[in-house]
N, C-alpha and C. Protein backbone atom coordinates (compact mmCIF):
# COMPACT_ATOMS: atom_id res chain seq x y z
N UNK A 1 -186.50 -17.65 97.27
CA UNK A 1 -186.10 -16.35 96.75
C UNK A 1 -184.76 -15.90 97.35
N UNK A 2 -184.45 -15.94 98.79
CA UNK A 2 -183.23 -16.09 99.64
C UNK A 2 -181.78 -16.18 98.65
N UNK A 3 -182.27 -18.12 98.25
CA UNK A 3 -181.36 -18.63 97.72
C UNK A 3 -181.00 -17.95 96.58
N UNK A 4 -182.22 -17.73 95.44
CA UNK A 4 -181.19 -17.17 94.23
C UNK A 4 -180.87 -15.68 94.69
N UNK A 5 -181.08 -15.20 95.47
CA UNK A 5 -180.21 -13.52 95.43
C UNK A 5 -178.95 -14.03 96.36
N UNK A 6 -178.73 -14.76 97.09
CA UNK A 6 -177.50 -15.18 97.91
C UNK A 6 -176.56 -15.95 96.57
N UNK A 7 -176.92 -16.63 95.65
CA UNK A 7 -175.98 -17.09 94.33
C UNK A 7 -175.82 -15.94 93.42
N UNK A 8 -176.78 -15.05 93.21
CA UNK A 8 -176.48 -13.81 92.46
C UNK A 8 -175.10 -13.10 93.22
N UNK A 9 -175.43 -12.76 94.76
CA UNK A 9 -174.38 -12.28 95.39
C UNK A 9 -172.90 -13.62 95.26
N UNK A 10 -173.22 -14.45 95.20
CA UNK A 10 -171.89 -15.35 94.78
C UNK A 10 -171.60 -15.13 93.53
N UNK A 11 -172.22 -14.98 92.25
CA UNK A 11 -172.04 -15.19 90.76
C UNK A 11 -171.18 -14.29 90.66
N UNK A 12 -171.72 -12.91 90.96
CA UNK A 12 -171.18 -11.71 90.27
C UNK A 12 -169.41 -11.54 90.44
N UNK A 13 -169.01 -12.13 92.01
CA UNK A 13 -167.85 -11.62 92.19
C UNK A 13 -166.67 -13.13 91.49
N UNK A 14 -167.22 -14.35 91.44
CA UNK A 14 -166.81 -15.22 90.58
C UNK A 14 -166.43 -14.66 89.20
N UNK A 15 -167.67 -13.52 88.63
CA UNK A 15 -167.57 -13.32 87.32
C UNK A 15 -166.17 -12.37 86.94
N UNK A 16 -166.27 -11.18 88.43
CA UNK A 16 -165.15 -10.47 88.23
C UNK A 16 -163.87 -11.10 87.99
N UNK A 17 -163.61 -12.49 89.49
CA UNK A 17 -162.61 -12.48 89.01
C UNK A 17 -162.29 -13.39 87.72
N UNK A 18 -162.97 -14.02 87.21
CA UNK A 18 -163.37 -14.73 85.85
C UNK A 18 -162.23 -13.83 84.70
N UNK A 19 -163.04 -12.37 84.86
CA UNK A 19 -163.05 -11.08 84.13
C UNK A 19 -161.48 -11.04 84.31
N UNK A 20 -160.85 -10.69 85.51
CA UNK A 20 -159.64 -10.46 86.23
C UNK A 20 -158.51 -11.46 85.58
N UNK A 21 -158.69 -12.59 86.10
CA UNK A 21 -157.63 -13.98 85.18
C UNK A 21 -157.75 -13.92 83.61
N UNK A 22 -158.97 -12.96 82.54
CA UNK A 22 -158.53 -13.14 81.45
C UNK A 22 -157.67 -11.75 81.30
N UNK A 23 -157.91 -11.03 82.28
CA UNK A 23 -157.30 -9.40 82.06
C UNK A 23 -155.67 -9.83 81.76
N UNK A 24 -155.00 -10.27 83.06
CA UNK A 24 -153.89 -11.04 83.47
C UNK A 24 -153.48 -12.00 82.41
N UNK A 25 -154.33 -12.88 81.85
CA UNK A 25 -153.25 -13.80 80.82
C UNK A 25 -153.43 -13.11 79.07
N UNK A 26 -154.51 -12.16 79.27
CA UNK A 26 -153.88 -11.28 78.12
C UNK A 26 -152.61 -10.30 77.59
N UNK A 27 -152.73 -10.17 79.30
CA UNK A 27 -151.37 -8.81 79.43
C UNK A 27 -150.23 -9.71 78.98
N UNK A 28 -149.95 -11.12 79.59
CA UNK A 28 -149.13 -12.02 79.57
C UNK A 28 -148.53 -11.56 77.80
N UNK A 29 -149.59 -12.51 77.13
CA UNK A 29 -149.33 -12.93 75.56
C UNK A 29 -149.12 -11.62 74.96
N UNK A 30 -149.87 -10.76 75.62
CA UNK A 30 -149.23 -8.77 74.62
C UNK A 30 -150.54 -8.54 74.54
N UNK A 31 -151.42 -8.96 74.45
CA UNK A 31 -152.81 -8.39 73.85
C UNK A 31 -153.40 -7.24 75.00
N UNK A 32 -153.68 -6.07 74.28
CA UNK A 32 -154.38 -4.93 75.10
C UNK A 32 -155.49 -4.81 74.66
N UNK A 33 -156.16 -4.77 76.10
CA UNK A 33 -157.79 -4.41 75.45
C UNK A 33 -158.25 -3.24 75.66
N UNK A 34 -159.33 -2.63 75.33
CA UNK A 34 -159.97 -0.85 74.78
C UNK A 34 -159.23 0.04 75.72
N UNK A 35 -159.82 -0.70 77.24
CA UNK A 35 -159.92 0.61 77.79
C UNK A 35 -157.86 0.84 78.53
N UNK A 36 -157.50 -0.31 78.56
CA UNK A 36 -156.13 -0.36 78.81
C UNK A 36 -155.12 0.45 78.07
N UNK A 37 -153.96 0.97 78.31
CA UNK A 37 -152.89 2.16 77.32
C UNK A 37 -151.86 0.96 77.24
N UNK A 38 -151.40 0.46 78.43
CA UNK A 38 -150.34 -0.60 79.00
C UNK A 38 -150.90 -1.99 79.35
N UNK A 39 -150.02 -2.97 79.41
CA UNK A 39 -150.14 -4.23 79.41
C UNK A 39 -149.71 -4.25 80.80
N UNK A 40 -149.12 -3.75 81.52
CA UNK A 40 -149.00 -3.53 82.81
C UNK A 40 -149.72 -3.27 83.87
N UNK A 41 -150.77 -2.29 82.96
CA UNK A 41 -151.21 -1.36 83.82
C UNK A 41 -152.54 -2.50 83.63
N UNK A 42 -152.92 -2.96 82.74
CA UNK A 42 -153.77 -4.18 82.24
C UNK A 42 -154.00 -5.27 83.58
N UNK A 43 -152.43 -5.74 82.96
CA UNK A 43 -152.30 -7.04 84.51
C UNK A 43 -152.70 -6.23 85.83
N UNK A 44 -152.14 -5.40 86.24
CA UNK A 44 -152.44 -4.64 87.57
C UNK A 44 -154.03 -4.63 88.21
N UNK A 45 -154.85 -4.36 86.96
CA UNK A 45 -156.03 -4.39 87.14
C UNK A 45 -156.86 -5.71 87.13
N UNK A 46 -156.20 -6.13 86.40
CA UNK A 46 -156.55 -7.87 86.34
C UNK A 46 -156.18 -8.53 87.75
N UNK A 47 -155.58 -8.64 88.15
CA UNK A 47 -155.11 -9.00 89.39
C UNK A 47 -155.67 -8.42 90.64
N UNK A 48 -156.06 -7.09 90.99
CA UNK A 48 -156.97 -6.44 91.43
C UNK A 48 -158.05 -6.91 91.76
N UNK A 49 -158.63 -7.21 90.44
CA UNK A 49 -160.25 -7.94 90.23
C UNK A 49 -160.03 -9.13 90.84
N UNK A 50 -159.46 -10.66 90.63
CA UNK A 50 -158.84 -11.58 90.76
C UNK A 50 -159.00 -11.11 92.08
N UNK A 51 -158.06 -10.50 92.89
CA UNK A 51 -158.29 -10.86 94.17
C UNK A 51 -159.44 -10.69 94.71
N UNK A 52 -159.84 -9.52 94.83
CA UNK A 52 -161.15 -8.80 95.27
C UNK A 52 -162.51 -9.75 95.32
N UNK A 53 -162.64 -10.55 93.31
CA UNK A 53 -163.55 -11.78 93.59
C UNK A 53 -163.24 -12.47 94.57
N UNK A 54 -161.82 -13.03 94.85
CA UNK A 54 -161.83 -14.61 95.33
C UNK A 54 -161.72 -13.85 97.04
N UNK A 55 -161.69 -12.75 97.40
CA UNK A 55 -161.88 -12.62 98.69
C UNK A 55 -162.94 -12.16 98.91
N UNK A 56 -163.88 -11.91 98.25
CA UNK A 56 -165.37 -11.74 98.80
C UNK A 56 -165.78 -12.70 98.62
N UNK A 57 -165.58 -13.70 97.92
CA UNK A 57 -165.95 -15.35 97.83
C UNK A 57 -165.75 -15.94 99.28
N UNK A 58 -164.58 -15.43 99.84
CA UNK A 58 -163.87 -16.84 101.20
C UNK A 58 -164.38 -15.90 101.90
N UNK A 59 -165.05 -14.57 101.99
CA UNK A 59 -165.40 -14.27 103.54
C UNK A 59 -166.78 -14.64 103.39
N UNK A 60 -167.86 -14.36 102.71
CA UNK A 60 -169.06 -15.23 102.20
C UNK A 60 -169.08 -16.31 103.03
N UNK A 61 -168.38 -17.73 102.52
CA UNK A 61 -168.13 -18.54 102.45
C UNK A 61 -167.92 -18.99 104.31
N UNK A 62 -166.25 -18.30 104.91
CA UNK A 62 -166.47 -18.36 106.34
C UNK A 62 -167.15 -17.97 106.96
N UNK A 63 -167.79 -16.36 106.69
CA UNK A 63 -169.09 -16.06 107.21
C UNK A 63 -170.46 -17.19 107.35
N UNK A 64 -170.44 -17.79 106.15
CA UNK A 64 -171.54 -18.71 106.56
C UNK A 64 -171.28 -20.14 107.46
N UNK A 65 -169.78 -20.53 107.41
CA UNK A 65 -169.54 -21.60 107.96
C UNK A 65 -169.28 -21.67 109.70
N UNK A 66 -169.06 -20.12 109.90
CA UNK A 66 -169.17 -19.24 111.12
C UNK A 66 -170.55 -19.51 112.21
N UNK A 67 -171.45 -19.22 110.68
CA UNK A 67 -172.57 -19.26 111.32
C UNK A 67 -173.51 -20.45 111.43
N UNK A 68 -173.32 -21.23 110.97
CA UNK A 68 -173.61 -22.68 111.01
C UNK A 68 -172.62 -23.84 112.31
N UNK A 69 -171.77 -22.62 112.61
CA UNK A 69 -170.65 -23.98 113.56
C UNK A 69 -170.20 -24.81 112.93
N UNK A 70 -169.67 -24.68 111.51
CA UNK A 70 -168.93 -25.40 110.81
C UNK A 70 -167.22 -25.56 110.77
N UNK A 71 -166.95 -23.96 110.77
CA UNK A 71 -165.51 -23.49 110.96
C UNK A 71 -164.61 -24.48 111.81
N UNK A 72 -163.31 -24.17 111.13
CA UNK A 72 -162.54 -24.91 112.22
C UNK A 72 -162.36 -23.80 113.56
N UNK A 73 -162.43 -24.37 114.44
CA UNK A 73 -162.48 -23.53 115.89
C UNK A 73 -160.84 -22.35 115.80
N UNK A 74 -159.73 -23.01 114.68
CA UNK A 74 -158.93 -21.51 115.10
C UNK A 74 -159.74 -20.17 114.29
N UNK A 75 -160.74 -20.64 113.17
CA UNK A 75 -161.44 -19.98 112.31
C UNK A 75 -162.71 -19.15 113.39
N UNK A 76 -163.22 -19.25 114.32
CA UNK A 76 -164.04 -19.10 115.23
C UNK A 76 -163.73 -17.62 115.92
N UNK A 77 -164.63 -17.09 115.74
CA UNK A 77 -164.47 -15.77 116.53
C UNK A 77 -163.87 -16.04 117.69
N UNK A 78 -163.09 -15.29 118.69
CA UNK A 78 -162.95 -15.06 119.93
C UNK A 78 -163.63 -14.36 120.64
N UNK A 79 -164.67 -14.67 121.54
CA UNK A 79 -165.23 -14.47 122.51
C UNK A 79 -164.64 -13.88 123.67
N UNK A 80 -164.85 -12.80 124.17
CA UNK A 80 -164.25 -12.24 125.65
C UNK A 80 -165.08 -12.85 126.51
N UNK A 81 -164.58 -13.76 128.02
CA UNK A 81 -165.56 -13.85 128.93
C UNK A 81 -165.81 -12.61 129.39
N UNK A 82 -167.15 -12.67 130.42
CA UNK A 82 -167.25 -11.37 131.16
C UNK A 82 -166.09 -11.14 132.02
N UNK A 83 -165.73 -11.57 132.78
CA UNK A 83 -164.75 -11.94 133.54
C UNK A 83 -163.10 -11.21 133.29
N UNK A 84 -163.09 -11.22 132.39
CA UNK A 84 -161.39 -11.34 131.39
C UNK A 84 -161.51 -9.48 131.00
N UNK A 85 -160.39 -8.97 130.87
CA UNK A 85 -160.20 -7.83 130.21
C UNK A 85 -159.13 -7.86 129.13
């Protein structure tokens, strides 16, 4: 059960930016869609989405590789010794 709500939490933000890259290569060719006035203002939002998916994707993603000890070690939290200020 874990697993499919942890791929639901992956799907959705894939879908945005899915959503986002067609926003963006519509604005491109001229095409406006409903809720858009501008093709500008279109891409802006497209791109928005676009990022937003693909960066809740890579922190997901290092978050889990974090936690497995997968990461590359510059990827690795920094630890304070007790010692150190």
């Amino acid at each position: 059960m874990l697993k499919i709500i942890a791929l639901i939490i992956l799907v959705i933000p894939g879908i945005i930016a899915g959503v986002g890259i067609k926003l963006m290569r519509d604005s491109i060719f001229g095409i406006v869609i409903d809720p858009f006035t501008y093709t500008a203002l279109q891409f802006f939002a497209g791109l928005i989405m676009t990022a937003l998916g693909i960066w809740f994707i890579g922190g997901y993603l290092l978050y889990r590789e974090r936690k497995n000890k997968r990461a590359q070690e510059r990827f690795m939290k920094q630890t304070k010794k007790s010692g150190e200020d």
